[in-house]
Protein backbone atom coordinates (compact mmCIF):
# COMPACT_ATOMS: atom_id res chain seq x y z
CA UNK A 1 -24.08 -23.44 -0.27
CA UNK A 2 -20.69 -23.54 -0.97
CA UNK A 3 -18.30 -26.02 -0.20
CA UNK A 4 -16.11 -24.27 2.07
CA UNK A 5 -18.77 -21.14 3.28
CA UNK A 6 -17.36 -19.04 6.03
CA UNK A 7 -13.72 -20.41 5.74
CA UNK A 8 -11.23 -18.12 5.28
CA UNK A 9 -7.97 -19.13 2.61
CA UNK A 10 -4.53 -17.98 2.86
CA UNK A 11 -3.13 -18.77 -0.81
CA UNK A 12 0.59 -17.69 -1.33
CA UNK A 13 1.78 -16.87 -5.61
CA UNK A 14 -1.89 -15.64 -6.06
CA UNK A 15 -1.15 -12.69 -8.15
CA UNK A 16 -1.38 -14.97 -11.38
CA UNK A 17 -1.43 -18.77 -13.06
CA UNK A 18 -2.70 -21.66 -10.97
CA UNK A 19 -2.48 -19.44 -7.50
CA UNK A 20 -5.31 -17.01 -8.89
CA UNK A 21 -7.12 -19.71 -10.44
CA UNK A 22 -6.98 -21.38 -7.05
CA UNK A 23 -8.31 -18.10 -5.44
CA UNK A 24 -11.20 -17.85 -7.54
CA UNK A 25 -12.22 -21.19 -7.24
CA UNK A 26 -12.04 -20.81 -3.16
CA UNK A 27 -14.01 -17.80 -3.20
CA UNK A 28 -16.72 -19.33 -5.61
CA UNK A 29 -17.17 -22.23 -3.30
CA UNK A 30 -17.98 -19.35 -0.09
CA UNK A 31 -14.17 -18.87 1.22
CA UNK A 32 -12.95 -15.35 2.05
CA UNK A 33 -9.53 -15.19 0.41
CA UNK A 34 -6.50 -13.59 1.42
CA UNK A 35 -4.05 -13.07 -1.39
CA UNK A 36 -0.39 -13.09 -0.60
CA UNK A 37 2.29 -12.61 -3.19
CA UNK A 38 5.94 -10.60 -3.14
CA UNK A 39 4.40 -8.30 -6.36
CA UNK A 40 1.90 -6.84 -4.72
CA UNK A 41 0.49 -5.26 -7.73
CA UNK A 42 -0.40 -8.08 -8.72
CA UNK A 43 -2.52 -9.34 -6.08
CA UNK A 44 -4.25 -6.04 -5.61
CA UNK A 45 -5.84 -6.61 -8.93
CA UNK A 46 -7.08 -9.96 -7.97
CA UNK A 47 -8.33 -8.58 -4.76
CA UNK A 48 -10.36 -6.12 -7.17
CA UNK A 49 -11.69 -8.56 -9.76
CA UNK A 50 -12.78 -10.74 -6.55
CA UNK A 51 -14.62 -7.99 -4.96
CA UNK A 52 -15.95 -6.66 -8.63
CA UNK A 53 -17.52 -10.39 -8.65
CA UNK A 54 -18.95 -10.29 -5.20
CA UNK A 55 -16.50 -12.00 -3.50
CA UNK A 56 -14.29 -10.93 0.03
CA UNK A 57 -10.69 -10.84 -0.21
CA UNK A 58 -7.47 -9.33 0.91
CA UNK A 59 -4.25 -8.67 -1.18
CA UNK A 60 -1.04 -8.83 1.36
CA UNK A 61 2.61 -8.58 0.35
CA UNK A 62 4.49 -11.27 1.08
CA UNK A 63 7.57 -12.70 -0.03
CA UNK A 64 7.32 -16.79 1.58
CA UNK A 65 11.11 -16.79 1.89
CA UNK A 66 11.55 -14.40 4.41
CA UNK A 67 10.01 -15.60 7.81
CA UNK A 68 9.01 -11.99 9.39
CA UNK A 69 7.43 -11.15 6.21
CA UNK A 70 5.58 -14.06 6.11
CA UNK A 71 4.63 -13.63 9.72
CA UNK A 72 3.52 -9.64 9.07
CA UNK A 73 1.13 -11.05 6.48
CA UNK A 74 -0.65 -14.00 8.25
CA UNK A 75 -1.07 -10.98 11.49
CA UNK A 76 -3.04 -9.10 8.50
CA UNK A 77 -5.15 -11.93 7.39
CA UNK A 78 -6.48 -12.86 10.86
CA UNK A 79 -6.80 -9.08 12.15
CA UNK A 80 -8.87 -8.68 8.95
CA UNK A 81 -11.14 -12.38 9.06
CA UNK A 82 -10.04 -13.24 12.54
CA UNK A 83 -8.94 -16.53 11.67
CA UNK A 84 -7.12 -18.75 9.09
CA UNK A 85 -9.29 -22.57 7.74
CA UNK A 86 -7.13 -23.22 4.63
CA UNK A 87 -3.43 -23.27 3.61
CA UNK A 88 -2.54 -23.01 0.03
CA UNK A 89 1.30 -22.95 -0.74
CA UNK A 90 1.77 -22.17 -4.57
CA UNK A 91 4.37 -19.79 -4.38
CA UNK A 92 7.41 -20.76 -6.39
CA UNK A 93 10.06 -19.38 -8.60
CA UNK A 94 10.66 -21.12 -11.78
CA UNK A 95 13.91 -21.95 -13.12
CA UNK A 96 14.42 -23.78 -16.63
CA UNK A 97 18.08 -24.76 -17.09
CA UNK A 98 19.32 -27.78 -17.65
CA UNK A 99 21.42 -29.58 -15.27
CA UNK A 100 24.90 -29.06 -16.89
CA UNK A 101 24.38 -25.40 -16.96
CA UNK A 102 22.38 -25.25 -13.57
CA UNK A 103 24.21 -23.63 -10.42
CA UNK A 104 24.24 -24.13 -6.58
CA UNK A 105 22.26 -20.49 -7.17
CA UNK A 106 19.86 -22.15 -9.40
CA UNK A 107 19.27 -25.17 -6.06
CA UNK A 108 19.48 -22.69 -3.27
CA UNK A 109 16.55 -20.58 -5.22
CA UNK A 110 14.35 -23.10 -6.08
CA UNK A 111 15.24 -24.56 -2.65
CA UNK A 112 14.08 -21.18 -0.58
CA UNK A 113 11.13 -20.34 -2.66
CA UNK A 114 9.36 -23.91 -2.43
CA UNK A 115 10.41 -25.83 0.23
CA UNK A 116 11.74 -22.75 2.92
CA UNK A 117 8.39 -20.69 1.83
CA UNK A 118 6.04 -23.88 2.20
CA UNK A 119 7.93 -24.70 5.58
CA UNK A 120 7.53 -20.47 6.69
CA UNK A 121 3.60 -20.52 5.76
CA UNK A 122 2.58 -23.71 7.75
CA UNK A 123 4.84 -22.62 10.87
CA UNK A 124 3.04 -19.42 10.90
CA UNK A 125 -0.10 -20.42 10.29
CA UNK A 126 -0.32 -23.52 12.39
CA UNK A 127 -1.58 -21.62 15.66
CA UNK A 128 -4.72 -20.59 13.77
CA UNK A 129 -5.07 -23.63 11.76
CA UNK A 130 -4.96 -26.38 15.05
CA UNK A 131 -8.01 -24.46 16.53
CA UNK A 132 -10.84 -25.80 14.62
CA UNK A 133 -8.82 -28.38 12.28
CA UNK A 134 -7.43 -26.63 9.16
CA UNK A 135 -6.75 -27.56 5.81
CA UNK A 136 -3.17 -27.56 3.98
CA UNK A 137 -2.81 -28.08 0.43
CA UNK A 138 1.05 -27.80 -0.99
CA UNK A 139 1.88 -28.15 -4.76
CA UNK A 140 4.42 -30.59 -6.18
CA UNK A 141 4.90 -30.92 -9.99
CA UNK A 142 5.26 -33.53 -12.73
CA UNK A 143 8.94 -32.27 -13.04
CA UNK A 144 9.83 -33.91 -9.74
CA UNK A 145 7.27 -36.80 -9.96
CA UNK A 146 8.11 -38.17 -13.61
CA UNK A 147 11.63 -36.48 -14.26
CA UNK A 148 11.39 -33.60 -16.77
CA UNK A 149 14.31 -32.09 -18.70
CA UNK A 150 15.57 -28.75 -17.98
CA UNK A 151 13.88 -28.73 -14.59
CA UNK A 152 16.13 -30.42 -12.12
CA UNK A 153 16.61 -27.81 -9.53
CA UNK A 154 12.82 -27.03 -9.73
CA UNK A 155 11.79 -30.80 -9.63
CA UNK A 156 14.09 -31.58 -6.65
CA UNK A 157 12.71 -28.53 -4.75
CA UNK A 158 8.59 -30.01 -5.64
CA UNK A 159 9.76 -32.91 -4.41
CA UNK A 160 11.01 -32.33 -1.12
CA UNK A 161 7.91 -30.20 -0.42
CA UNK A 162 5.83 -33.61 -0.86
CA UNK A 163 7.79 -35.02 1.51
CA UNK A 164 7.38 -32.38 3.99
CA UNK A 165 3.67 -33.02 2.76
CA UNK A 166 3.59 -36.41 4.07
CA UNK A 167 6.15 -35.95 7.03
CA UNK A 168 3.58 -32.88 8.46
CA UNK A 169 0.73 -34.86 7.98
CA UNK A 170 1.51 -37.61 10.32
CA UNK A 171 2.21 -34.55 12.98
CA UNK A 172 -1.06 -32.86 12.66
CA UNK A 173 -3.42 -35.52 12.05
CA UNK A 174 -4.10 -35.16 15.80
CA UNK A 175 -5.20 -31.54 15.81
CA UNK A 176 -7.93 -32.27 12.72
CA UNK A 177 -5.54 -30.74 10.44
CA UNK A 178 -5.16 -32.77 7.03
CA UNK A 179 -2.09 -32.31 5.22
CA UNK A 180 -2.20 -33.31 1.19
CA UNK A 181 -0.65 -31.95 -2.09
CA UNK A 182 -1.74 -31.64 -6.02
CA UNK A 183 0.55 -32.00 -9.12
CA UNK A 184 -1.19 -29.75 -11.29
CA UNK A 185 -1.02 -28.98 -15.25
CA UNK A 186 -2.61 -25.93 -16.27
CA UNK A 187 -2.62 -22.68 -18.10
CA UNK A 188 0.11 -20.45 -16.54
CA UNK A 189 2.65 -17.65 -17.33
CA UNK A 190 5.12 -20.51 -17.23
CA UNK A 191 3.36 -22.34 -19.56
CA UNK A 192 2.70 -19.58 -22.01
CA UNK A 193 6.51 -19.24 -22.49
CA UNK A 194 7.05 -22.78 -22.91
CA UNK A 195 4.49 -22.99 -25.05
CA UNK A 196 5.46 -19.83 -27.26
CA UNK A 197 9.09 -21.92 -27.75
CA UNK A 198 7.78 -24.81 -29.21
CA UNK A 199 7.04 -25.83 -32.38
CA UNK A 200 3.26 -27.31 -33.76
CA UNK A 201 4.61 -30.47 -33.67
CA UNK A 202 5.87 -30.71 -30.24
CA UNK A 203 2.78 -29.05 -28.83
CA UNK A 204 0.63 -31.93 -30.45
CA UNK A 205 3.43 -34.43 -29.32
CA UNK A 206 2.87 -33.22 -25.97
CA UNK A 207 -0.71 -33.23 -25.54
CA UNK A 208 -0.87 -36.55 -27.08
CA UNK A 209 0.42 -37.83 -23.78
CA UNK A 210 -2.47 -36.48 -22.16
CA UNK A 211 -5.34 -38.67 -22.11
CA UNK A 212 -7.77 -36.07 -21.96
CA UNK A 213 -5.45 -34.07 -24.61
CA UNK A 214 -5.34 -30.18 -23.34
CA UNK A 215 -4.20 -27.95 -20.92
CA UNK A 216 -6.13 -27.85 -17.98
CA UNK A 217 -8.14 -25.04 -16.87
CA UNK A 218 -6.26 -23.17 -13.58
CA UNK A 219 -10.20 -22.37 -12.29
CA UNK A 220 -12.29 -25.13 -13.21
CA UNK A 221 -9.05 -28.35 -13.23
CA UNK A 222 -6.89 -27.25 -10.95
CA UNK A 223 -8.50 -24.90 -8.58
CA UNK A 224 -11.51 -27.21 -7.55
CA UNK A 225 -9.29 -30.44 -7.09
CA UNK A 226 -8.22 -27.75 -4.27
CA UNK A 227 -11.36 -26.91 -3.01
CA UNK A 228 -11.95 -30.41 -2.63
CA UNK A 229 -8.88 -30.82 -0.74
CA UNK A 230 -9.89 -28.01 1.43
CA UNK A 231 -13.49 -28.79 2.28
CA UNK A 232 -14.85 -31.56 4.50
CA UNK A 233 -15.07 -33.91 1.85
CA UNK A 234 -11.24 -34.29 2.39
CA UNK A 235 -11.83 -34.83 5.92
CA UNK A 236 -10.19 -38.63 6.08
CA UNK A 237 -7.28 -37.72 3.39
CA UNK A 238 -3.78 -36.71 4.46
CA UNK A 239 -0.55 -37.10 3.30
CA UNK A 240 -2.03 -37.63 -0.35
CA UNK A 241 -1.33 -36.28 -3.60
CA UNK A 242 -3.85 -35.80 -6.21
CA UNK A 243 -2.89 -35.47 -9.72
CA UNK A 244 -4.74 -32.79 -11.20
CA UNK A 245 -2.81 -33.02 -14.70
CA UNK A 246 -5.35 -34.61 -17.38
CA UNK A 247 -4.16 -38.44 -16.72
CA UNK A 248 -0.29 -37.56 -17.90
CA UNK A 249 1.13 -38.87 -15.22
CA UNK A 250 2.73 -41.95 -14.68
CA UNK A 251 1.35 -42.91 -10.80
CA UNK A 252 -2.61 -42.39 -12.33
């Protein structure tokens, strides 16, 4: 038994990093997931290696900014599974630019593809969500939450989706839906490059901040911190965030 069996997950940016991580983990625990992601290519694969392992799942295209699209793919999910239990909004574009150098472009992107496609996803899913109490789970980031360097625009945008975070909850406790976020830290594309720019000694300086000193795993450290959030377990949590991030942060 799994801890969300027979749910069904909508989980936006799942085509790689923490958002397939995230969809593996749901699936492991007994959810059907639907995969929704602007390169669809990259979902479709996901879709196979879930199905290769046994699991259900459904690749959509989907890009969170633009409301109709956004709509098009939720009608997909629930004409596939009938329904919608679980929320996951990890879609985001990543910009690293410092804030001399960053633009109102830089704002207004980071800005559509955080808070605009978190606000999209809930709005459209919210019909299907309110009928047996559903389960939202947004993603902030340490960027917003402790201040990082070159990440303004993107930290700004993390932030405000918390606040939607905690703003929706109070709204929806009344239909059984729970509203909550995780800060993450794991193993991602984004990483990668970050991680291919620095040198030994910054990547040791960096982990040594981490009390449990490595990057965390986007299956096993991230993605079941949200199956938590998304099972009953959860059930008297909302408005939260859970730091999923190896003890870095500061609010631990």
């Amino acid at each position: 038994m799994g801890l969300v069996d027979g749910k069904i997950a909508f989980v936006t940016g799942a085509g790689q990093g923490l958002g397939e991580g995230v969809a593996h983990a749901l699936a492991a625990d007994g959810a059907a997931v639907v995969l929704a992601d602007r390169a669809f290519a990259k979902v479709e694969k996901v879709a196979g290696d879930l199905a290769a392992a046994g699991y259900e799942a459904l690749a959509v295209e989907c890009d969170v900014r633009d409301r109709p699209a956004v709509d098009s793919a939720v009608e997909a999910a629930v004409a596939k599974f009938g329904k919608i239990d679980i929320l996951i909004n990890n879609a985001m574009t990543q910009n690293l630019v410092s804030f001399d150098k960053a633009t109102a472009e830089d704002l207004t992107d980071a800005y559509e593809s955080s808070v605009l496609g978190t606000f999209n996803c809930m709005k459209a899913c919210f019909p299907y969500l309110r009928v047996n109490g559903g389960k939202v789970v947004n993603f902030g980031s340490a960027a917003g939450t402790e201040g990082v360097a070159n990440m303004a625009t993107y930290g700004a945008a993390k932030e405000a989706v918390r606040g939607l975070t905690k703003c929706v909850a109070t709204e929806w406790g009344k239909y059984g839906i729970t509203v909550n976020a995780v800060v993450p830290n794991g193993a991602s594309p984004a990483w990668e490059k970050v991680k291919s720019e620095m040198s030994v000694e910054d990547l040791e300086r960096t982990f040594a901040l981490f009390p449990i000193q490595r990057m965390g795993d986007p299956v096993a450290d991230v993605g079941r911190v949200v199956v938590f959030l998304s099972s009953p377990y959860s059930d008297y949590m909302t408005g939260r965030t859970l730091f999923a991030d190896g003890g870095r942060s500061h609010f631990r």
